[in-house]
C-alpha atoms as a PDB file:
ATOM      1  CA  UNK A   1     -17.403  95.313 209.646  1.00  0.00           C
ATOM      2  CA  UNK A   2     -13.861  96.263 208.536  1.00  0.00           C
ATOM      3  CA  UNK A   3     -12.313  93.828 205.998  1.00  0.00           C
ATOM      4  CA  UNK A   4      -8.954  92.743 207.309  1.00  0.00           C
ATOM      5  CA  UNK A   5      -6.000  92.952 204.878  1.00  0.00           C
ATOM      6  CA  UNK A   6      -4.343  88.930 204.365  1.00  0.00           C
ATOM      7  CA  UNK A   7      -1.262  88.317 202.635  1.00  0.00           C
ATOM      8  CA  UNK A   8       0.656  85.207 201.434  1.00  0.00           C
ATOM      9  CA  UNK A   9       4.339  85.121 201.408  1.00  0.00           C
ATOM     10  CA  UNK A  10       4.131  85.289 197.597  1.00  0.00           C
ATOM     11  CA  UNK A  11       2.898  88.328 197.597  1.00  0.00           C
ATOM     12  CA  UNK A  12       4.884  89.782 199.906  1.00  0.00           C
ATOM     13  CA  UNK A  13       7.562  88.766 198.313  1.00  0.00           C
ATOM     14  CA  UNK A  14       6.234  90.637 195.186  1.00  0.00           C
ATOM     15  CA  UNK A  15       5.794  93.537 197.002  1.00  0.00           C
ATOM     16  CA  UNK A  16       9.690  93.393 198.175  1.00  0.00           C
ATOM     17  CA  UNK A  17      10.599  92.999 194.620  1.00  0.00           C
ATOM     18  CA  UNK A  18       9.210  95.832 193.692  1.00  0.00           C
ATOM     19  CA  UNK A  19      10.691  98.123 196.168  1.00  0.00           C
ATOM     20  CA  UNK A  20      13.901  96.054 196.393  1.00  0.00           C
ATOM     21  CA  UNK A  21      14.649  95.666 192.878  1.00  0.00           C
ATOM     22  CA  UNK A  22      16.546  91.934 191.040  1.00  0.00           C
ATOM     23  CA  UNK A  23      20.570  91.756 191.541  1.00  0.00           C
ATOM     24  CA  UNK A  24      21.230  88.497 190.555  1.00  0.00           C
ATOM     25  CA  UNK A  25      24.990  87.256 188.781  1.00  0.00           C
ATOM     26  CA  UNK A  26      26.288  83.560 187.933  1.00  0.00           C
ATOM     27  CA  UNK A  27      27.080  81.120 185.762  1.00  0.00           C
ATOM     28  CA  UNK A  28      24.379  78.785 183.341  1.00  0.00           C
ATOM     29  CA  UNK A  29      24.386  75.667 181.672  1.00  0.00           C
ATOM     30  CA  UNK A  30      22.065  74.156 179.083  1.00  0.00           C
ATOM     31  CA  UNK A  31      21.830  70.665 177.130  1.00  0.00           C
ATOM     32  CA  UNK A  32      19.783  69.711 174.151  1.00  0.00           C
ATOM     33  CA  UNK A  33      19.011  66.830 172.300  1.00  0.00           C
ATOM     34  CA  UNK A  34      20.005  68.555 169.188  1.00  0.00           C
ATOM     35  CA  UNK A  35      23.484  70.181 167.963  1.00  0.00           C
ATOM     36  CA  UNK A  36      23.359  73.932 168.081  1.00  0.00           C
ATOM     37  CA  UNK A  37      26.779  73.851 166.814  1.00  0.00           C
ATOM     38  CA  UNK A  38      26.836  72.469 163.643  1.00  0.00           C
ATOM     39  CA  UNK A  39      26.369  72.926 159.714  1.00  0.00           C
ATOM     40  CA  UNK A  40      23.512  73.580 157.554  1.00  0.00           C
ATOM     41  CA  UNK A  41      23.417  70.059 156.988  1.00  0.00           C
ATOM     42  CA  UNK A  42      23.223  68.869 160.209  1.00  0.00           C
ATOM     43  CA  UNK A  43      21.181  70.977 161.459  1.00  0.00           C
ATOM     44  CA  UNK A  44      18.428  70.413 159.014  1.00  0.00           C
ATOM     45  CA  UNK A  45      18.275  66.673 159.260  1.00  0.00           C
ATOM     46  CA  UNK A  46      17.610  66.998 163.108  1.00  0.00           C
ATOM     47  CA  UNK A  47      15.271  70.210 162.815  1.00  0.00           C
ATOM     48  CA  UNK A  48      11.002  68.943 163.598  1.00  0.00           C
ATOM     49  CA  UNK A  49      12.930  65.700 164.714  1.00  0.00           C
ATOM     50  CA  UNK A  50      14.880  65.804 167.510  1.00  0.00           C
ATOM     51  CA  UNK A  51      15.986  68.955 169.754  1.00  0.00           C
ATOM     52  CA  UNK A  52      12.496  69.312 171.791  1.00  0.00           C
ATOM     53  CA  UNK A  53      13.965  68.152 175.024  1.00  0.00           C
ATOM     54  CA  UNK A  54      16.614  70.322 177.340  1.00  0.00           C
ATOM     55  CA  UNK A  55      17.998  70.699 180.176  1.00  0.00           C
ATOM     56  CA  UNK A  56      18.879  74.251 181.700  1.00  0.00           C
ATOM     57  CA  UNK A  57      21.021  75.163 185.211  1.00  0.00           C
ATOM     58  CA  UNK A  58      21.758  78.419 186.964  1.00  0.00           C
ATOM     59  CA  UNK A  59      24.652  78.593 189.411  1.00  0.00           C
ATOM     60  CA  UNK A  60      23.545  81.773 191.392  1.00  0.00           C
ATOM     61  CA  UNK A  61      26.722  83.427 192.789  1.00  0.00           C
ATOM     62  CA  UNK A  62      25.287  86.134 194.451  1.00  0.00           C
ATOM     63  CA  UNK A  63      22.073  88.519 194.541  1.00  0.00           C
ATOM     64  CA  UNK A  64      19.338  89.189 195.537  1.00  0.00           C
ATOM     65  CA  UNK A  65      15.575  88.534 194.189  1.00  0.00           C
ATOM     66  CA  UNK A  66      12.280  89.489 195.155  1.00  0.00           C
ATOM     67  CA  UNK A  67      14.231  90.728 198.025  1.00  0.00           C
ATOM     68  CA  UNK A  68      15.259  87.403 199.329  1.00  0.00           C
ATOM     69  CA  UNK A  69      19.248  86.880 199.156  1.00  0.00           C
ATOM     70  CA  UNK A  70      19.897  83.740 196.812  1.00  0.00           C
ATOM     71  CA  UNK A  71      24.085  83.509 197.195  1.00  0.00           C
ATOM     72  CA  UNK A  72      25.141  80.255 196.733  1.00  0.00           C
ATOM     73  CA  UNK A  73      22.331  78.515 195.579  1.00  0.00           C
ATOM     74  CA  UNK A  74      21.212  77.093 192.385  1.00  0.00           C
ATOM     75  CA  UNK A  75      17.805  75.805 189.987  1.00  0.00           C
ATOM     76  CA  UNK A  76      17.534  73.468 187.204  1.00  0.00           C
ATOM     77  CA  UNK A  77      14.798  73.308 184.654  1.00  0.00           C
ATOM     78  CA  UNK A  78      14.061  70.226 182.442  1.00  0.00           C
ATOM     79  CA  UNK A  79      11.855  71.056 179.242  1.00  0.00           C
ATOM     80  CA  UNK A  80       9.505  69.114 176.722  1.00  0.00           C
ATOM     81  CA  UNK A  81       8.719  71.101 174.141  1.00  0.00           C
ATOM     82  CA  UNK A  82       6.347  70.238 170.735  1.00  0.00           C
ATOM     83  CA  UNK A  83       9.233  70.695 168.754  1.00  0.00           C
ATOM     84  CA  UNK A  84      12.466  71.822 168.046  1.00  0.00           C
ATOM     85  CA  UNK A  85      13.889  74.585 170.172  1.00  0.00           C
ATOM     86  CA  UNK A  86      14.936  77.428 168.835  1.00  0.00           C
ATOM     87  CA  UNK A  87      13.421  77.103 165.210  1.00  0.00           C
ATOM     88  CA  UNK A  88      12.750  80.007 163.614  1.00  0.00           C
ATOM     89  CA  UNK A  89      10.495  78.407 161.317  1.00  0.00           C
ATOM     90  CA  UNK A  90       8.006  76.957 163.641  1.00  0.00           C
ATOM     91  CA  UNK A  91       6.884  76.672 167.352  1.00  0.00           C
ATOM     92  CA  UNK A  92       7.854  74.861 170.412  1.00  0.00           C
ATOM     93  CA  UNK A  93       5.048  75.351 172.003  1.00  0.00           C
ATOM     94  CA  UNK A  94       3.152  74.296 174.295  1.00  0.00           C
ATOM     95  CA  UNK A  95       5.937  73.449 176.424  1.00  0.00           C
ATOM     96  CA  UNK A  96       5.923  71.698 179.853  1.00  0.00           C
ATOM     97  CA  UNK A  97       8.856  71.412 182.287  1.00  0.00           C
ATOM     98  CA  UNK A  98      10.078  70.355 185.335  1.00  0.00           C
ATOM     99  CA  UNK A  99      11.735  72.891 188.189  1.00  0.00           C
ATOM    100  CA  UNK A 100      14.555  71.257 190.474  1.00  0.00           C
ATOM    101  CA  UNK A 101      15.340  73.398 193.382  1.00  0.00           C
ATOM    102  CA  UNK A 102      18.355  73.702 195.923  1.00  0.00           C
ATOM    103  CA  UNK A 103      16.908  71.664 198.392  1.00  0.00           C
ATOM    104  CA  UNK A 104      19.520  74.084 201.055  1.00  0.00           C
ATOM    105  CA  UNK A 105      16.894  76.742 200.333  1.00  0.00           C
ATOM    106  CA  UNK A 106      14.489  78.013 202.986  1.00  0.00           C
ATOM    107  CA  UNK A 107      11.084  78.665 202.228  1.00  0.00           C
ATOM    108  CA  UNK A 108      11.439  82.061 201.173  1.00  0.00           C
ATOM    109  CA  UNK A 109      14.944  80.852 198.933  1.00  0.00           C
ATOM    110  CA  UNK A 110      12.720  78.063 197.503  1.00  0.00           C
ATOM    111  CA  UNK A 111       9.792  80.508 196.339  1.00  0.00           C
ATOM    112  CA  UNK A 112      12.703  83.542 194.879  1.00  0.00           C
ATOM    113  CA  UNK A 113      14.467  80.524 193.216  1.00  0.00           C
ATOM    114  CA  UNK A 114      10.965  79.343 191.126  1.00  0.00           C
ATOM    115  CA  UNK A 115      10.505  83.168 190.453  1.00  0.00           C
ATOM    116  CA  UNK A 116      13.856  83.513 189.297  1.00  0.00           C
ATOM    117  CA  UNK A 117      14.158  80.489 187.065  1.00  0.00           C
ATOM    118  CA  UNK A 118      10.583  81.511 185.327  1.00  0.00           C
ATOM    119  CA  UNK A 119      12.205  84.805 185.205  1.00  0.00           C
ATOM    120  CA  UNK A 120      14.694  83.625 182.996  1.00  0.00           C
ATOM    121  CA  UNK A 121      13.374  80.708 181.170  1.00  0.00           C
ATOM    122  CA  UNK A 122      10.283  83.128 179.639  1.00  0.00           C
ATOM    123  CA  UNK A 123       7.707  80.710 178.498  1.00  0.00           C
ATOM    124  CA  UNK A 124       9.616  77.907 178.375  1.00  0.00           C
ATOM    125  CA  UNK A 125       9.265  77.167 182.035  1.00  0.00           C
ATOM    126  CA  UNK A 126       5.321  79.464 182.625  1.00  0.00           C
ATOM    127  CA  UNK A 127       4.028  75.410 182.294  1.00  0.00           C
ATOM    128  CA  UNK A 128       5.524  73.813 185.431  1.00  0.00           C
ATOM    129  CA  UNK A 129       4.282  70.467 186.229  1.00  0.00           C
ATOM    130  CA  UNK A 130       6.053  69.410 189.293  1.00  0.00           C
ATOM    131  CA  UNK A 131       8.967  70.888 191.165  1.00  0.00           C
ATOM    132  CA  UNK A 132      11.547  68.819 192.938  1.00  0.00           C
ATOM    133  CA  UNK A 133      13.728  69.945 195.831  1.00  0.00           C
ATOM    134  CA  UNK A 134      17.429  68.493 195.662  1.00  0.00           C
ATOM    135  CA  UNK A 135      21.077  68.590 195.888  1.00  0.00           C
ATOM    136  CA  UNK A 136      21.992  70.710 192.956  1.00  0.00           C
ATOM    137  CA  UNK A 137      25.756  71.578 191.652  1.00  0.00           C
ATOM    138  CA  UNK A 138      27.018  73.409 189.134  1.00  0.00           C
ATOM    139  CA  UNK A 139      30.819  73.585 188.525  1.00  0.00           C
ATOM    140  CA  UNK A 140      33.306  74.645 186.286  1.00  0.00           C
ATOM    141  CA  UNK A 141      37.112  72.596 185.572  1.00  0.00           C
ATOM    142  CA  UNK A 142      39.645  74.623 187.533  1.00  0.00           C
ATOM    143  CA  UNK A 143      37.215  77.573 188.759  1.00  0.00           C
ATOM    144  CA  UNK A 144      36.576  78.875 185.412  1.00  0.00           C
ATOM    145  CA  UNK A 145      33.992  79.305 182.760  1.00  0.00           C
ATOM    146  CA  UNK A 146      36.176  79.302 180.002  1.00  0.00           C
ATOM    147  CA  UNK A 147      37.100  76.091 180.609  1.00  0.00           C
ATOM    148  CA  UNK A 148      33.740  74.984 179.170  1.00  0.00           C
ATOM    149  CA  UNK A 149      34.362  71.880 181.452  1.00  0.00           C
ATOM    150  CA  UNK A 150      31.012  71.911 183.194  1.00  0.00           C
ATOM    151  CA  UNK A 151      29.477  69.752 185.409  1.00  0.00           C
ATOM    152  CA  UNK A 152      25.963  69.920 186.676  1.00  0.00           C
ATOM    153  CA  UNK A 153      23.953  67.373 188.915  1.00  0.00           C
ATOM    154  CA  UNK A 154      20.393  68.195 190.367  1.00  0.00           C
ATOM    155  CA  UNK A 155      19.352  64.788 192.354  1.00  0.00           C
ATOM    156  CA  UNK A 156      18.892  61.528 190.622  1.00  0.00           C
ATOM    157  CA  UNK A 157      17.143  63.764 188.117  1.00  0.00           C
ATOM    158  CA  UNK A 158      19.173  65.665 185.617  1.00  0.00           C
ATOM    159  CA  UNK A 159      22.565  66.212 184.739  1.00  0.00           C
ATOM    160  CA  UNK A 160      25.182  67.767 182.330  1.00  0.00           C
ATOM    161  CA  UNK A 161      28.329  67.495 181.346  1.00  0.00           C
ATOM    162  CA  UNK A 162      30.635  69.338 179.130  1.00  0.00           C
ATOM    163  CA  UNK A 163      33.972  69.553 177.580  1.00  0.00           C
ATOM    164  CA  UNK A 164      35.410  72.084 175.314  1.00  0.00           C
ATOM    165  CA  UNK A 165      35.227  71.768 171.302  1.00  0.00           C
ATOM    166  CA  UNK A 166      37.824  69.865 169.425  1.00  0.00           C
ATOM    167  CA  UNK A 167      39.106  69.879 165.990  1.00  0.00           C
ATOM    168  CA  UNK A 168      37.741  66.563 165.916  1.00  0.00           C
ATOM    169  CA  UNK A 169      34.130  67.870 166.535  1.00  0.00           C
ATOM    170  CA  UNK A 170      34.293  70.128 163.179  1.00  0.00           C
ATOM    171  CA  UNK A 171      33.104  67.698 160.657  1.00  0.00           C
ATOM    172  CA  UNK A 172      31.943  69.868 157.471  1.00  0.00           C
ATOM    173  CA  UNK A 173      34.126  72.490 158.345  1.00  0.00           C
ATOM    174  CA  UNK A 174      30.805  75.064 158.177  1.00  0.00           C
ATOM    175  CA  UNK A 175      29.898  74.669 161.588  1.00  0.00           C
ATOM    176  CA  UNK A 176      28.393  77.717 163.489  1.00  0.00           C
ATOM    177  CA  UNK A 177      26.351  78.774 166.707  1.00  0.00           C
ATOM    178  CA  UNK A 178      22.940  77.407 164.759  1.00  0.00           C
ATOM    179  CA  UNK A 179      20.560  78.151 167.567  1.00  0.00           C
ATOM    180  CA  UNK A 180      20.824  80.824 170.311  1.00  0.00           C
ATOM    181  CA  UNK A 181      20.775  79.831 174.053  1.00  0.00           C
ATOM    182  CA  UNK A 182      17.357  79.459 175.763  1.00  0.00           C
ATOM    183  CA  UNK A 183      17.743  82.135 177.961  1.00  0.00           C
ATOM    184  CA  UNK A 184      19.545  85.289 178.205  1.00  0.00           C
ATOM    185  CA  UNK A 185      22.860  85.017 179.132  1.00  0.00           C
ATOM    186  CA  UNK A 186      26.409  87.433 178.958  1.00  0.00           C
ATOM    187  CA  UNK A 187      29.268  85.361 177.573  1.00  0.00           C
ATOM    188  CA  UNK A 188      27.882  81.945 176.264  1.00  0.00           C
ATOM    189  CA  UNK A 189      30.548  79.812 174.802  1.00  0.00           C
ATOM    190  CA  UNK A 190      29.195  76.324 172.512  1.00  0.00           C
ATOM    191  CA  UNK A 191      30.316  73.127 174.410  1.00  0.00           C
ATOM    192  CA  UNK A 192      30.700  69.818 173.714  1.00  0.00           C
ATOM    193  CA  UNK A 193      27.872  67.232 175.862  1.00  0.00           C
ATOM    194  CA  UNK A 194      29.639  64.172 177.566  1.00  0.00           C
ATOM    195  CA  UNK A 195      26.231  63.241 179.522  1.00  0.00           C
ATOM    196  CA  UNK A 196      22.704  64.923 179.328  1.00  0.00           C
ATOM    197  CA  UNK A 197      19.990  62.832 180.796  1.00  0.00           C
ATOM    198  CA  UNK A 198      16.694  63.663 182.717  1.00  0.00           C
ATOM    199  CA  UNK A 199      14.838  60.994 184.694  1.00  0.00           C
ATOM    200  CA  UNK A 200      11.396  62.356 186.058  1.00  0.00           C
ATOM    201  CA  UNK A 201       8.393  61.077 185.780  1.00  0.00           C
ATOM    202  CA  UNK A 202       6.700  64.656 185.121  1.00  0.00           C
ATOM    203  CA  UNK A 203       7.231  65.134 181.324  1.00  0.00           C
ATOM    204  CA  UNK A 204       6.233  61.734 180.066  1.00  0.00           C
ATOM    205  CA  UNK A 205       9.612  60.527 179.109  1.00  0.00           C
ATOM    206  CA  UNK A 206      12.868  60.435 180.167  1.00  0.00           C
ATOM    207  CA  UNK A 207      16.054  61.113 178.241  1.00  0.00           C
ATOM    208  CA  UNK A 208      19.974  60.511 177.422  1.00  0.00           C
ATOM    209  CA  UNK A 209      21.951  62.479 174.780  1.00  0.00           C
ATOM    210  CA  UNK A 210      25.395  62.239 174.967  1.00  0.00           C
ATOM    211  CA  UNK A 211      27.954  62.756 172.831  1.00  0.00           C
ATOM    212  CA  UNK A 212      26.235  65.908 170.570  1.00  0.00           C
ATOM    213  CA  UNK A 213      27.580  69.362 170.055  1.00  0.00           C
ATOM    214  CA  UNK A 214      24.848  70.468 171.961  1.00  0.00           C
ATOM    215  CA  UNK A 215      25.306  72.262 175.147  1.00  0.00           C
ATOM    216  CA  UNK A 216      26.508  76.483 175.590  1.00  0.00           C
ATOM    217  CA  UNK A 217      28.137  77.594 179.328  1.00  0.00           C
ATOM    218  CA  UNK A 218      27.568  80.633 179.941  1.00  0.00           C
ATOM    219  CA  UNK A 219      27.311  83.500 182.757  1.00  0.00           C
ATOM    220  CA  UNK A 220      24.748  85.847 183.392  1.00  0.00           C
ATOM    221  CA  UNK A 221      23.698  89.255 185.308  1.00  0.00           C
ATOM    222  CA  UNK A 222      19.984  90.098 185.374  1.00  0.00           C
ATOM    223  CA  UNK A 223      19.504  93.982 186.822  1.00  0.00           C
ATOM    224  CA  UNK A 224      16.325  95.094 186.663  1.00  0.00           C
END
């Protein structure tokens, strides 16, 4: 008896990818719970205390992934990591995390979108838990990036908000980019965070960290 080929729309969807190849351009957010512009000093009284939570949004403006045409829509990842993201002298991991997806996306959106968002988020989001399907924004004051006026809302369960650095917001005067962003990004400009807050259930707590140096805006192009 012949065997009869079956597929799932994963893997077709692989298979497009590989004969369609990723075009995929936007703009990103991300929120921590710890500065990642700041001074030495700073930085190392929050370091293995603070900075394992974060929130993470891609605006996707146009492309393509996996073969299935994403323009317009957007994913959010919330992360819990073991420790303090980004340090370079110890692990995060394991980390667990939390997809929100454009709930305007079809089937075949929904499944590119996860793809894409593991994609970019590496092994910070490999450990989903639970994904979500909501409304999901991303916008920028006037149109533009550079305002580093950002506002992101994914549901009732995560959201950003950024303004641009002050003089007020240098307050040793040695402040620098301390950590890199969490993903890989083009231009990334350091923001001020107005709101950051993540509500699930998934992670095994829930968050708010305003008012921290904390956030980067950013856009992106992924070719590959």
């Amino acid at each position: 008896m012949k065997k009869i080929a079956t597929f799932t729309l994963g893997s077709l969807l692989a298979a497009g990818s590989a004969l369609a190849g990723n075009s995929v351009r936007g703009e990103y957010v991300e929120a921590r719970t710890a500065d990642v512009y700041t001074g030495a000093c700073f930085a190392n009284s929050e370091v293995g205390l603070v900075g394992e939570l974060a929130v993470m949004g891609w605006k996707i403006s146009k492309g393509t992934f996996n073969g299935v045409n994403l323009d317009g829509l957007s994913v959010v990842g919330a992360v819990k990591a073991s420790a303090t993201l980004g340090d370079v002298h110890g692990t995060a991991y394991p980390v667990k995390s939390v997809l929100i997806i454009d709930e305007r996306a079809n089937v075949e959106q929904r499944l590119a979108l996860k793809a894409f968002a593991q994609k970019m988020g590496g092994d910070l989001l490999s450990d989903v838990v639970k994904i979500e399907y909501a409304p999901v924004s991303l916008q920028f004051a006037d149109n533009n990036l550079h305002s580093a006026t950002a506002t992101l809302k994914a549901g009732n369960f995560a959201a950003i908000e950024t303004r641009p650095l002050l003089a007020k917001d240098h307050v040793c005067a040695h402040e620098e980019v301390w950590y890199a962003p969490l993903t890989k990004v083009g231009h990334a400009m350091p923001a001020f965070t107005t709101a950051h807050s993540f509500k699930g259930k998934e992670l095994g707590t829930t968050w708010s960290s305003p008012d921290k140096r904390s956030a980067f805006v950013a856009d992106f192009q992924l070719n590959d």
